[in-house]
Protein backbone atom coordinates (compact mmCIF):
# COMPACT_ATOMS: atom_id res chain seq x y z
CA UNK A 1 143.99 69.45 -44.74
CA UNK A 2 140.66 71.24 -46.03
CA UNK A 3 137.95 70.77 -43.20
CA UNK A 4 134.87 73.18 -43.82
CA UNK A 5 134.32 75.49 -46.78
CA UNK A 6 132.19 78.89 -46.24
CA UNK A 7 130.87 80.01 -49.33
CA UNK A 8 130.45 84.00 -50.20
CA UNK A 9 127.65 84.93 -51.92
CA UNK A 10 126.77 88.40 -53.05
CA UNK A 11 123.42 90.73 -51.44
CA UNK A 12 122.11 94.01 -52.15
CA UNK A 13 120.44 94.85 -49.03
CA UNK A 14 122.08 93.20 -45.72
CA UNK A 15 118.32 93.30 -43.95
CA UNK A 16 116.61 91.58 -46.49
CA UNK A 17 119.20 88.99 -46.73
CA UNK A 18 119.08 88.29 -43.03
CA UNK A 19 115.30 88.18 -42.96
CA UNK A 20 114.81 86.20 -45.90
CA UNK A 21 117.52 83.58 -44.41
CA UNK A 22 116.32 83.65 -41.22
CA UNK A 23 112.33 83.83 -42.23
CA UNK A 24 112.49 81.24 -44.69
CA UNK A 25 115.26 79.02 -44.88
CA UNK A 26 115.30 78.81 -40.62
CA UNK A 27 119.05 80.19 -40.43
CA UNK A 28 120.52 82.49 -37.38
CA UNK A 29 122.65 84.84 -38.11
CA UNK A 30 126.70 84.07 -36.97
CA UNK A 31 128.49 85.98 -34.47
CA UNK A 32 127.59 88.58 -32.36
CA UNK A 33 129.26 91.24 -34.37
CA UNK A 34 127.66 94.14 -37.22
CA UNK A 35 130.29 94.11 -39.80
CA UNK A 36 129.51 96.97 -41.90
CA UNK A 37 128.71 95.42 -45.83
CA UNK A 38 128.94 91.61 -44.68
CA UNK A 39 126.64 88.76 -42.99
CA UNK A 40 127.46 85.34 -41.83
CA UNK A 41 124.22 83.09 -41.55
CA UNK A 42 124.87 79.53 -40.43
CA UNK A 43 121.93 76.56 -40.31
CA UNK A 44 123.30 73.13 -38.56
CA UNK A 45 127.06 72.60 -39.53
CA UNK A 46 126.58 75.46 -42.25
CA UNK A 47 127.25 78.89 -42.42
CA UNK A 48 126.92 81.09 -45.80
CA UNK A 49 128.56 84.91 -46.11
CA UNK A 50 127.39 87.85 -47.47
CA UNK A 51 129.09 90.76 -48.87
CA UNK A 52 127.25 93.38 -49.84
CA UNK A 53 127.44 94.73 -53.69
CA UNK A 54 124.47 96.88 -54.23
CA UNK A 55 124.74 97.36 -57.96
CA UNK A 56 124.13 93.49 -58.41
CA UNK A 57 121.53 93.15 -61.17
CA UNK A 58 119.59 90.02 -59.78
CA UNK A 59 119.22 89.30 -63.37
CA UNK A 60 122.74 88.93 -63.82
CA UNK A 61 123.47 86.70 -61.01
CA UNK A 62 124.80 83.49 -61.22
CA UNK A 63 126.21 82.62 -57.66
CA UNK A 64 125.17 79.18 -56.93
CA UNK A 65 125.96 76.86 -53.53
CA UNK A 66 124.77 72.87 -53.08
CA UNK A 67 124.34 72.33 -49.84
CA UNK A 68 123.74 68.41 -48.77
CA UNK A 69 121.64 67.29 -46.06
CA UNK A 70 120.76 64.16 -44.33
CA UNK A 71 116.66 65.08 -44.32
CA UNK A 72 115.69 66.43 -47.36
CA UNK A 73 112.07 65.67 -47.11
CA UNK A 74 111.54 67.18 -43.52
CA UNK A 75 113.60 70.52 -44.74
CA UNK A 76 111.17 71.00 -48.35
CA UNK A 77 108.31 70.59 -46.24
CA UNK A 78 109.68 72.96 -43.52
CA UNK A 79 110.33 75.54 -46.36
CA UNK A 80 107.03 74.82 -47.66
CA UNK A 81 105.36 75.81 -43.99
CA UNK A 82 107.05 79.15 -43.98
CA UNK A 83 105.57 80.06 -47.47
CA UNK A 84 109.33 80.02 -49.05
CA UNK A 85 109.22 80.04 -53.28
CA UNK A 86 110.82 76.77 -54.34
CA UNK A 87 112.65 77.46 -57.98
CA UNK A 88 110.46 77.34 -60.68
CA UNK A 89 112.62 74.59 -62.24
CA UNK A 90 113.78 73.12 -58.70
CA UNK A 91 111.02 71.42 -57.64
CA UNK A 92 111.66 68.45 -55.08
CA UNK A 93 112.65 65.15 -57.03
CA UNK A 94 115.01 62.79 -57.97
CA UNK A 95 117.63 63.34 -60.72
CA UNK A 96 119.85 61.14 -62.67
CA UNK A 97 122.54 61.40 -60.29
CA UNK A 98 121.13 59.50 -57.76
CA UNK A 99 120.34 63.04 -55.41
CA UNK A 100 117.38 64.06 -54.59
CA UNK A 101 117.22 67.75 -54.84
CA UNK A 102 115.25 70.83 -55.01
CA UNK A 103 116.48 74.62 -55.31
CA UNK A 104 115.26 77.94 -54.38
CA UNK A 105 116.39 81.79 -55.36
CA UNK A 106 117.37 84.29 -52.34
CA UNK A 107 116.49 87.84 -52.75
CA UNK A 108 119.81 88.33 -55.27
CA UNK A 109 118.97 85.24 -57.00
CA UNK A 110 121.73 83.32 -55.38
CA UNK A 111 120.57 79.84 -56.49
CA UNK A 112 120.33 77.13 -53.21
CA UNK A 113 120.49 73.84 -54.30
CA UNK A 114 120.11 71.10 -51.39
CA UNK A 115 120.67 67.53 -52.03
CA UNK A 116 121.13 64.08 -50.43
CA UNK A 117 122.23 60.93 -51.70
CA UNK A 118 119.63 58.00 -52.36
C-alpha cells in the first residue's frame, strides 16, 4: 500500500535552496544530517528533496509538484508577509476544477503549485 510520496526536485546551489525554502515558503530543513549534493525540507505532513545538478539551466526546467492544503488563504497571505514572488501566471484564484490555487517558482524554477478543494 502507497502511504506518502516525497517528491525530488532538482537545485543548483544547496544554500540557496534551503534559504529560499526556509525564508519564504516557512519550511525546516529534515534530519539532522549534511548529505553532500542533497536536501530534505519538510512543511506540516510534507517534505520535498533536493539533489543537486548544477548545470540545470533554470530556463530549461520543468519540475513541477502540487501540493494540497487545508488553508490556502492563511498560507498566500503568509507567503505574501515574507515578500515571496507568487508566479506571474499563478496568482491566487479559483480554476475550473473546483481548486483554488496559486503557484510560485523556487530558485531553479521548480514550479509549486498549492491547491485545496472548494
Amino acid at each position: 500500500m502507497l502511504i506518502d510520496i516525497n517528491p525530488k526536485l532538482p537545485m543548483r546551489n544547496k544554500s540557496v535552496t534551503r534559504e529560499y525554502y526556509i525564508n519564504k515558503l516557512g519550511f525546516q530543513e529534515f534530519g539532522s544530517a549534511d548529505f553532500d549534493g542533497y536536501l530534505m525540507m519538510e512543511k506540516d505532513q510534507i517534505q520535498i528533496h533536493f539533489f543537486e545538478f548544477k548545470e540545470l539551466d533554470p530556463k530549461e526546467n520543468y519540475g513541477q509538484v502540487y501540493i494540497r492544503t487545508d488553508n490556502i488563504d492563511n498560507f498566500y497571505q503568509l507567503l505574501l508577509d515574507h515578500k515571496t514572488s507568487i508566479h506571474p501566471n499563478g496568482k491566487l484564484e479559483i480554476k475550473p476544477w473546483g481548486q483554488k490555487e496559486f503557484s510560485v517558482l523556487d530558485p531553479d524554477s521548480n514550479l509549486l503549485t498549492f491547491g485545496q478543494s472548494l
